[in-house]
Protein backbone atom coordinates (compact mmCIF):
# COMPACT_ATOMS: atom_id res chain seq x y z
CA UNK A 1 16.12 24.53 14.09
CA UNK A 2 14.10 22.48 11.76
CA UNK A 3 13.95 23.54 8.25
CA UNK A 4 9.93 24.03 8.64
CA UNK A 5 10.92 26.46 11.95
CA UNK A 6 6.87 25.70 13.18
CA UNK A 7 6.96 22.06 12.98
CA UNK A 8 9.16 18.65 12.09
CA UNK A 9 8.69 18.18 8.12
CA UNK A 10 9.30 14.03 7.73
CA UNK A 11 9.17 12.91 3.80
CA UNK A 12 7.05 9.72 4.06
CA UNK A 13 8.05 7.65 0.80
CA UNK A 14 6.20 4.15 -0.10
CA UNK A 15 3.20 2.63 -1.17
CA UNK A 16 -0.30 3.52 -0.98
CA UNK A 17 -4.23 1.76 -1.46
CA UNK A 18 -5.70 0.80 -3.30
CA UNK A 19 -5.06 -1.52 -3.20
CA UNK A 20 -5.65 -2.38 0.19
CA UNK A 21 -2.32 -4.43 1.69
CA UNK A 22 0.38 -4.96 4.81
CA UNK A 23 2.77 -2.07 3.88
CA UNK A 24 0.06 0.19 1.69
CA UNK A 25 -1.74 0.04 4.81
CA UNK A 26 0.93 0.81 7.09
CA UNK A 27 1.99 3.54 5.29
CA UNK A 28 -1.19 5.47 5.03
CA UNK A 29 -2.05 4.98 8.44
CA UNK A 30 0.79 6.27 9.76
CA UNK A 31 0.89 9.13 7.90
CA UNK A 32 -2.82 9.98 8.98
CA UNK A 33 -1.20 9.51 12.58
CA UNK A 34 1.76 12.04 12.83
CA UNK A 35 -0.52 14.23 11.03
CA UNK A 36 -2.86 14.04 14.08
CA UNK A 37 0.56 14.74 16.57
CA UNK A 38 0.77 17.59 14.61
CA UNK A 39 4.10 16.54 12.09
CA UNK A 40 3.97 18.15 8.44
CA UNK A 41 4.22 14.99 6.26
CA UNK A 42 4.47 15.14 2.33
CA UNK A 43 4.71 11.49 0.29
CA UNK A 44 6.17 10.38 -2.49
CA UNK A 45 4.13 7.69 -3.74
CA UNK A 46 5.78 4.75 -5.17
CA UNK A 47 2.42 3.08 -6.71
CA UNK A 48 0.84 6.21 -8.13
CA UNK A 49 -1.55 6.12 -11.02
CA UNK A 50 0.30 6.06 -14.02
CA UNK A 51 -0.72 9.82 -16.28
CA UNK A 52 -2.15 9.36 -18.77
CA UNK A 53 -4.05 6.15 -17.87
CA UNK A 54 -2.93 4.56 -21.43
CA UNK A 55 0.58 4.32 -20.47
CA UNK A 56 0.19 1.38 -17.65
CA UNK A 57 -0.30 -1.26 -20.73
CA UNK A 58 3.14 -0.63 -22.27
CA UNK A 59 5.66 -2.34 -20.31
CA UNK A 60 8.74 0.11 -20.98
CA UNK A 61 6.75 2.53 -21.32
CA UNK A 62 5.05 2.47 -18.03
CA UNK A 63 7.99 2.18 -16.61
CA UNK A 64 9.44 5.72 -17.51
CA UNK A 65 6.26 7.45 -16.81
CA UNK A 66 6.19 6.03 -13.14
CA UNK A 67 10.26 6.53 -12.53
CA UNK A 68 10.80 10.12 -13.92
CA UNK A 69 8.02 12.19 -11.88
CA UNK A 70 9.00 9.41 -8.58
CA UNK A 71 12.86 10.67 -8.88
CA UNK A 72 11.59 14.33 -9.55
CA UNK A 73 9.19 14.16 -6.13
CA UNK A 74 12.35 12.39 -4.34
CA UNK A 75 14.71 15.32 -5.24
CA UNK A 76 11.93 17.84 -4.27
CA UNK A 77 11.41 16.30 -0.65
CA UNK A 78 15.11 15.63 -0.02
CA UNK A 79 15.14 19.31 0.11
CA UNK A 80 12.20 20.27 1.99
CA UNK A 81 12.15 17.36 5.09
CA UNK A 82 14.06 17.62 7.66
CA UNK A 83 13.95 13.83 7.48
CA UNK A 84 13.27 11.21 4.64
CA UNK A 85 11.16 7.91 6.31
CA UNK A 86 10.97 4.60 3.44
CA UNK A 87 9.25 2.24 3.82
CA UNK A 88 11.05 -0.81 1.99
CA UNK A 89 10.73 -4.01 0.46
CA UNK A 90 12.96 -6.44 -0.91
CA UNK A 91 13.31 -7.65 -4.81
CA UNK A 92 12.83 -5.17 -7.69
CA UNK A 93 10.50 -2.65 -5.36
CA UNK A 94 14.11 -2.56 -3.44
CA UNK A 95 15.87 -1.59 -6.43
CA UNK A 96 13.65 0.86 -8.10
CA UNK A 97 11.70 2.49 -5.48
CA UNK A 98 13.96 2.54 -1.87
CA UNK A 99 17.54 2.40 -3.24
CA UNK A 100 17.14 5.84 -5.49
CA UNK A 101 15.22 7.45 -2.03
CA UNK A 102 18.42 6.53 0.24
CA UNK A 103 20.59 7.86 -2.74
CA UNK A 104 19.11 11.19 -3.06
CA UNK A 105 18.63 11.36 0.42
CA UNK A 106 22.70 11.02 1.01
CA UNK A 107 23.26 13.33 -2.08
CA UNK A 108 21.18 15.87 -0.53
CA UNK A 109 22.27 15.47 3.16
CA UNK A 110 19.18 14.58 4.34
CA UNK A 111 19.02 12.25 7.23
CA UNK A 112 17.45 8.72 5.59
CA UNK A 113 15.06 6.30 7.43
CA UNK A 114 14.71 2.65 6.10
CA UNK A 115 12.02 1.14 7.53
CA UNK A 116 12.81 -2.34 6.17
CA UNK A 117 9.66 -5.24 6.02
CA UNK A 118 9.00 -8.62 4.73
CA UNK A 119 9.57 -11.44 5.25
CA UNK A 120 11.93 -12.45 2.60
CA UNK A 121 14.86 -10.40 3.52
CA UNK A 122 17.30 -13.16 3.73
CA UNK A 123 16.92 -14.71 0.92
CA UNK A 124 16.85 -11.36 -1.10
CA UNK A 125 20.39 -10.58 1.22
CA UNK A 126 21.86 -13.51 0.10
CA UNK A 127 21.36 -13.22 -3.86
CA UNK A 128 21.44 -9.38 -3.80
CA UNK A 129 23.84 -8.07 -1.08
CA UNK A 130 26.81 -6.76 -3.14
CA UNK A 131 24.87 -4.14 -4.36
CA UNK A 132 21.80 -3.50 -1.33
CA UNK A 133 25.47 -3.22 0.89
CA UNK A 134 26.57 0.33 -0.63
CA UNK A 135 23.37 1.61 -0.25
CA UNK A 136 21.99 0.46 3.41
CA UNK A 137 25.32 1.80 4.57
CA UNK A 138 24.14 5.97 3.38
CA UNK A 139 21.39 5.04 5.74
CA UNK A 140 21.02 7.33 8.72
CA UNK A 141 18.83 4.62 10.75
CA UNK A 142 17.64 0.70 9.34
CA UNK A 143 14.56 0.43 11.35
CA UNK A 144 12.62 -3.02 11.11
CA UNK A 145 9.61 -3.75 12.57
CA UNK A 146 10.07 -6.89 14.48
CA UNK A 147 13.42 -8.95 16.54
CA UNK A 148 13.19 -11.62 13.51
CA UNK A 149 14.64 -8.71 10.75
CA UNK A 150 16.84 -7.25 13.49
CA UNK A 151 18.10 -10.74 13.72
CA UNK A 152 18.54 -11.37 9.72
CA UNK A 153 20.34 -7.51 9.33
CA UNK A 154 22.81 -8.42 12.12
CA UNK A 155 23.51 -11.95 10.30
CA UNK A 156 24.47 -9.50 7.17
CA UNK A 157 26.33 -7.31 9.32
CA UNK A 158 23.85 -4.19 9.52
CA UNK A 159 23.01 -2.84 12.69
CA UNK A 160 19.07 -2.04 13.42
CA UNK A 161 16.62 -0.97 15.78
CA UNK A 162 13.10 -2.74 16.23
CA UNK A 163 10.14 0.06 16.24
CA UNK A 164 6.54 -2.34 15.53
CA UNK A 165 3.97 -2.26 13.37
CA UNK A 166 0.77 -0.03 14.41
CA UNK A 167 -2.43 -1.90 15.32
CA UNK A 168 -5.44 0.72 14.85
CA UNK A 169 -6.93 -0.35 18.08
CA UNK A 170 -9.98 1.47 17.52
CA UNK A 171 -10.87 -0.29 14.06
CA UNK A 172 -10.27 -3.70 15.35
CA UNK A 173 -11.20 -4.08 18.71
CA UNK A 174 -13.29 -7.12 19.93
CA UNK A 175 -16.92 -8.06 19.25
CA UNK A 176 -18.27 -9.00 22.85
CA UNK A 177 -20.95 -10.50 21.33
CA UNK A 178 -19.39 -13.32 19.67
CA UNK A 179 -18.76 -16.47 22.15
CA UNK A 180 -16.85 -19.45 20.14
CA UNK A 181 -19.48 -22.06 20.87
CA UNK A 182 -19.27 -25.63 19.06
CA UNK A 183 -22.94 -26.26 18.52
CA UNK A 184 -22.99 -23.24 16.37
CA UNK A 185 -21.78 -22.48 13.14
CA UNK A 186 -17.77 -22.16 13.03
CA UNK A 187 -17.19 -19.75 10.72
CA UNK A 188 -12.86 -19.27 10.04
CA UNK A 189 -11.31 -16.73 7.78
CA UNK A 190 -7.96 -16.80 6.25
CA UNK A 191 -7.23 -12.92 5.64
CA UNK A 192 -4.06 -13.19 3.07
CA UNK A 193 -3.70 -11.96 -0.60
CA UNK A 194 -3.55 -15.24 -2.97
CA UNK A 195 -0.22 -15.81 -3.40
CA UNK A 196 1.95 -19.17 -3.12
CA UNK A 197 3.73 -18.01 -0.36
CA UNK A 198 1.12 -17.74 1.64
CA UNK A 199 -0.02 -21.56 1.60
CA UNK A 200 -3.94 -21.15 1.44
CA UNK A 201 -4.54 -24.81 0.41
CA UNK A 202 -3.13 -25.66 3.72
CA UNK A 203 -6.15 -23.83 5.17
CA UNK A 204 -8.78 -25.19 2.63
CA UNK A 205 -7.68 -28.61 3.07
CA UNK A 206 -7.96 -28.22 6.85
CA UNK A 207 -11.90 -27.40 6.69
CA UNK A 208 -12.00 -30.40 4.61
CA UNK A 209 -10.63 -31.98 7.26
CA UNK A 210 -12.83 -30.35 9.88
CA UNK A 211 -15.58 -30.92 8.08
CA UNK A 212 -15.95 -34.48 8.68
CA UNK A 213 -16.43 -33.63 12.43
CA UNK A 214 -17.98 -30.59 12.33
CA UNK A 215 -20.79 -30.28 9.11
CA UNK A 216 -21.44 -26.54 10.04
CA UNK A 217 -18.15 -25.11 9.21
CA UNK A 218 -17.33 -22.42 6.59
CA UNK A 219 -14.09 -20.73 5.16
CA UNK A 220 -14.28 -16.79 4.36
CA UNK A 221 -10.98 -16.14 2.69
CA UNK A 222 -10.46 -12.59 2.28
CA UNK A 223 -7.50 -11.36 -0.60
CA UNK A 224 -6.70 -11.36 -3.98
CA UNK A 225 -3.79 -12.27 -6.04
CA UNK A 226 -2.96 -14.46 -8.91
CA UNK A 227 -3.14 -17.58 -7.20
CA UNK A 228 -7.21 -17.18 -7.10
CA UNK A 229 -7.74 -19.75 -10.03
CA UNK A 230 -6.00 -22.77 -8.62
CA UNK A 231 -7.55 -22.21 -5.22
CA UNK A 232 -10.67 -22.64 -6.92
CA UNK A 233 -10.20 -25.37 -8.77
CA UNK A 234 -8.72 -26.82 -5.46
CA UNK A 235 -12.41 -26.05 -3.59
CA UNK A 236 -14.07 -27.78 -6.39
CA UNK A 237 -11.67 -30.99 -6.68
CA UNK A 238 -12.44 -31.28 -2.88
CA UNK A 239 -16.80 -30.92 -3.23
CA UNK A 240 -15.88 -27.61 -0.73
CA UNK A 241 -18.07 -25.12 -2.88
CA UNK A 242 -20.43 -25.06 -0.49
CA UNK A 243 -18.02 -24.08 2.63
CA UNK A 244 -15.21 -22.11 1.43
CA UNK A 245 -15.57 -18.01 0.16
CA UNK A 246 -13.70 -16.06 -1.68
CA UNK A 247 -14.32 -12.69 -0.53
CA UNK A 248 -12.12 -11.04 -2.74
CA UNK A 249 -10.36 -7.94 -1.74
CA UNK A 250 -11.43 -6.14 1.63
CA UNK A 251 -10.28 -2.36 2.90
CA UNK A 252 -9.48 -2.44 6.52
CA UNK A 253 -12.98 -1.86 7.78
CA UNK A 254 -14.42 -4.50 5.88
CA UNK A 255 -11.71 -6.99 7.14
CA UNK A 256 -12.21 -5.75 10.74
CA UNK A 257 -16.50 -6.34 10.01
CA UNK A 258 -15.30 -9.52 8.97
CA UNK A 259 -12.82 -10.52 12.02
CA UNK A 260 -16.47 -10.02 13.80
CA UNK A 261 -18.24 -12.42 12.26
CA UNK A 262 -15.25 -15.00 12.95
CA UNK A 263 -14.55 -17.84 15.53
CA UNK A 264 -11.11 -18.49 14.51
CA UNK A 265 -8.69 -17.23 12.43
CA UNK A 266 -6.30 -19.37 10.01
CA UNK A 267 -2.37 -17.98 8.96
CA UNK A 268 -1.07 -21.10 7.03
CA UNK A 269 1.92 -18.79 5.21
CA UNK A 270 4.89 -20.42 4.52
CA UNK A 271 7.20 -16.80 4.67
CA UNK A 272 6.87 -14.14 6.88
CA UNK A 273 7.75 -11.62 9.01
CA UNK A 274 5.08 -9.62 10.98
CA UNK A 275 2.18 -10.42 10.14
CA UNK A 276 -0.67 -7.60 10.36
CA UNK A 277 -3.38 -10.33 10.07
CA UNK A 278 -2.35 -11.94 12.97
CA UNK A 279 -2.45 -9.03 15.65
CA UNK A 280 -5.50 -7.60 14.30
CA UNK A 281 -7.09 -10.60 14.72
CA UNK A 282 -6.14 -10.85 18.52
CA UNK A 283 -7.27 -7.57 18.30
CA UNK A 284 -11.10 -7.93 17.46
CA UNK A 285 -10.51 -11.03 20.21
CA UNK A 286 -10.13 -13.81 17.57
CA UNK A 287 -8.15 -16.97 18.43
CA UNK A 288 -5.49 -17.52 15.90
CA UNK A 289 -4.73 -21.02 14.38
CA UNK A 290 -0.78 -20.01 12.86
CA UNK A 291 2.42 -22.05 10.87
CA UNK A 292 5.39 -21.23 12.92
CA UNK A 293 7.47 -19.77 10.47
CA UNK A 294 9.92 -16.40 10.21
CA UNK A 295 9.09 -13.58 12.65
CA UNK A 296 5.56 -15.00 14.14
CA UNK A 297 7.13 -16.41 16.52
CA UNK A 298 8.89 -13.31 17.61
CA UNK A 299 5.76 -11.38 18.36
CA UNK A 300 3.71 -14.08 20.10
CA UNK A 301 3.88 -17.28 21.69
CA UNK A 302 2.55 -20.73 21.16
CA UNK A 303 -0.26 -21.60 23.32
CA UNK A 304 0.27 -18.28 25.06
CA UNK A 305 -1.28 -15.91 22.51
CA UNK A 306 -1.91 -18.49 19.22
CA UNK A 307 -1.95 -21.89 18.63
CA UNK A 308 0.70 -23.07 16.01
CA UNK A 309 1.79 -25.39 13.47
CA UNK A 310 4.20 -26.76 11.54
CA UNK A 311 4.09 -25.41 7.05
CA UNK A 312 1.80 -27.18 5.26
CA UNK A 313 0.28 -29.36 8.16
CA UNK A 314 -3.17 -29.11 7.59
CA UNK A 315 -4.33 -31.97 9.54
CA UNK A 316 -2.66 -30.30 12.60
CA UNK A 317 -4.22 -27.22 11.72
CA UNK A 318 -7.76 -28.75 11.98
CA UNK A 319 -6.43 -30.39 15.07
CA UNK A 320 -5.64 -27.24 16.94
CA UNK A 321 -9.10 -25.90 15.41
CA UNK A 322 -11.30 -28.72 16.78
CA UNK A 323 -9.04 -28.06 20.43
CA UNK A 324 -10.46 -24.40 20.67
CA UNK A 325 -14.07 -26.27 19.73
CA UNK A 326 -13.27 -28.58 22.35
CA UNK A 327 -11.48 -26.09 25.32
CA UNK A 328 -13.60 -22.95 25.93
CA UNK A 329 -11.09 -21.89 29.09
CA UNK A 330 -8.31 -22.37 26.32
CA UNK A 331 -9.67 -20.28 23.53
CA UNK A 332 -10.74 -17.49 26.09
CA UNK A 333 -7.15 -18.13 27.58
CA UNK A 334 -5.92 -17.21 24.28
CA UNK A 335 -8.25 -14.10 23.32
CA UNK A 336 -6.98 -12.21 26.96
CA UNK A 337 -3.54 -13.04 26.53
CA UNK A 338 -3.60 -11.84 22.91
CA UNK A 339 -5.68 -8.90 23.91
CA UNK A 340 -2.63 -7.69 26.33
CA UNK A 341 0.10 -8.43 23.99
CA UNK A 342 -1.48 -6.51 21.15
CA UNK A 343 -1.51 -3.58 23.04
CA UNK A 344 2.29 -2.71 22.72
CA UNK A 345 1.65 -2.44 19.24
CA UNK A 346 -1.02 0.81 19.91
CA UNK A 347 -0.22 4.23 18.83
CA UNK A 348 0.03 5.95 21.95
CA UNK A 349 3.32 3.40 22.55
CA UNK A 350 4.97 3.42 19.34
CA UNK A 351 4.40 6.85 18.30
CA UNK A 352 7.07 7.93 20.96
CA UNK A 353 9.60 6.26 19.52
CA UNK A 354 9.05 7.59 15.71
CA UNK A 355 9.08 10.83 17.37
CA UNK A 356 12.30 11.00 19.07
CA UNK A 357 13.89 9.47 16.32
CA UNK A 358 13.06 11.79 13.87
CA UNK A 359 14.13 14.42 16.43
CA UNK A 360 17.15 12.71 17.28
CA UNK A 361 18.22 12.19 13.23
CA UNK A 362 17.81 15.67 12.54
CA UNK A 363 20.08 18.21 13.12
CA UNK A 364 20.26 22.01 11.40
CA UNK A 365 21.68 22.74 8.18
């Protein structure tokens, strides 16, 4: 029987918002989810609020404050779940936050769940495997959320299963009222935190592009990050203050409000592996202008569901912009095709495969 004997207990460890982003997301809505199939599910947050306040600007400091009471919730739910679900990251959030979960997890025979994202597993494989080995092997599952990862784990020699992202279906879902029309105002969003990696002046020096041919056409671009200031300066060197946004930060209703206001969304990244931004877009019935790099193409096609291109080619992203202009059949072509895809990625389908995993990993003590 389960230790909880009325329900399945599942320890939910990673990130939540604020701030708003991919995995903080992900994490917090699925919890919210099994909750509503009726699982008990207890976190143990690895970016809580540091007590008091004073100690988040003092580096070491910090540090200790945030790592004893994380280690001391760990221990606690090791105990009480009858399984342990982490979501995980590569670099240092690898190191601090996922490896100790696993750990205590094996120490206190608890069956462990790594739900492995991001799109710069290989990389952090390659530098960092001799000591991420020992610990993906105490593992009871390595679950990763697209064929790209499962791909990169088997080059590494780890064997995983492929469970997706969620879409929240009912949050972004399309706006029937919007018709991509060229004699209107073409409004495109780029929905990304500001980071390098995610190759925003691509995008910005696509509209600039665009803009020649089409005068009425603004950038929204919806994120934060530390990048922010050079993006700026970028808009300014190109006379773009007028066209391009900079929404800052948006929750995932704000985002969706926005994806409603769009013709056409922009993913220039130069990394990554699912992308959230892209199937929510397809979602709210979007057409997606993509670089073709890491998992994207895993989860949908080119000229199927998106439209892509190569890094950094912002002239061929305002190309594929000005065809969707240009080819009504071929932008609604893309909207119904990415309507159907996105609809593996519902609740109702990937919910049943949590499930009898958890069930399947847990067995009486």
């Amino acid at each position: 029987m389960l230790k909880n004997e009325s329900r399945l207990h599942v320890g939910l460890i990673g990130p939540l918002p604020p701030p708003f982003g991919g995995m903080a997301n992900q994490t917090r809505q699925l919890c919210d989810l099994l909750k509503s199939e009726g699982v008990k599910v207890s976190i143990a947050q690895t970016n809580g609020a540091y007590k008091p306040k004073i100690v988040g600007k003092v580096r070491g400091l910090r540090a200790l404050f945030r790592m004893i009471p994380y280690l001391l919730k760990l221990w606690d739910l090791a105990e009480k779940a009858d399984v342990m679900h982490i979501m995980a990251n590569s670099g240092w959030s690898w190191h601090l936050f996922s490896a100790p979960a696993v750990w205590i997890g094996w120490l206190r025979q608890t069956p462990v769940i790594i739900n492995y994202r991001g799109g710069e597993a290989r990389s952090f494989f390659s530098r960092s495997i001799r000591w991420v080995k020992p610990t993906m092997q105490r593992a009871s599952a390595i679950i990763v959320p697209s064929g790209y990862l499962e791909k990169i784990f088997a080059d590494f020699d780890f064997s995983s299963d492929v469970i997706p992202n969620i879409i929240n279906t009912e949050r972004f879902q399309p706006n029937d009222a919007r018709v991509l029309n060229a004699s209107s105002a073409l409004h495109l969003v780029v929905t990304r935190n500001l980071e390098s990696i995610y190759g925003i002046p691509t995008a910005i020096r696509a509209v600039l592009i665009l803009h020649k041919s089409w005068p009425n056409v603004r950038l929204s671009i919806a994120g934060s990050g530390p990048q922010r200031g050079e993006l700026e300066e970028l808009v300014e060197q190109l006379d773009l203050e007028e066209v391009v946004t900079f929404t800052g930060k948006l929750n995932p209703d704000e985002v969706a409000a926005l994806y409603h206001q769009a013709d056409v969304m922009l993913n220039p990244t130069t990394v990554d592996n699912m992308p959230n931004s892209i199937l929510e877009s397809l979602a709210c019935g979007v057409p997606v202008v993509t670089t073709n790099v890491g998992g994207i193409p895993y989860i949908v096609d080119n000229e199927k569901h998106v439209l892509m291109v190569d890094v950094g080619d912002a002239e061929a992203m305002a190309k594929q912009v000005s065809r969707l202009l240009e080819d009504p059949l071929l932008a609604g072509n893309l909207v119904n095709a990415g309507l159907e895809e996105v609809a593996q990625f519902e609740w109702p389908v990937v919910k049943s495969k949590w499930l009898s995993l958890y069930r399947k990993l847990h067995t009486p003590r």
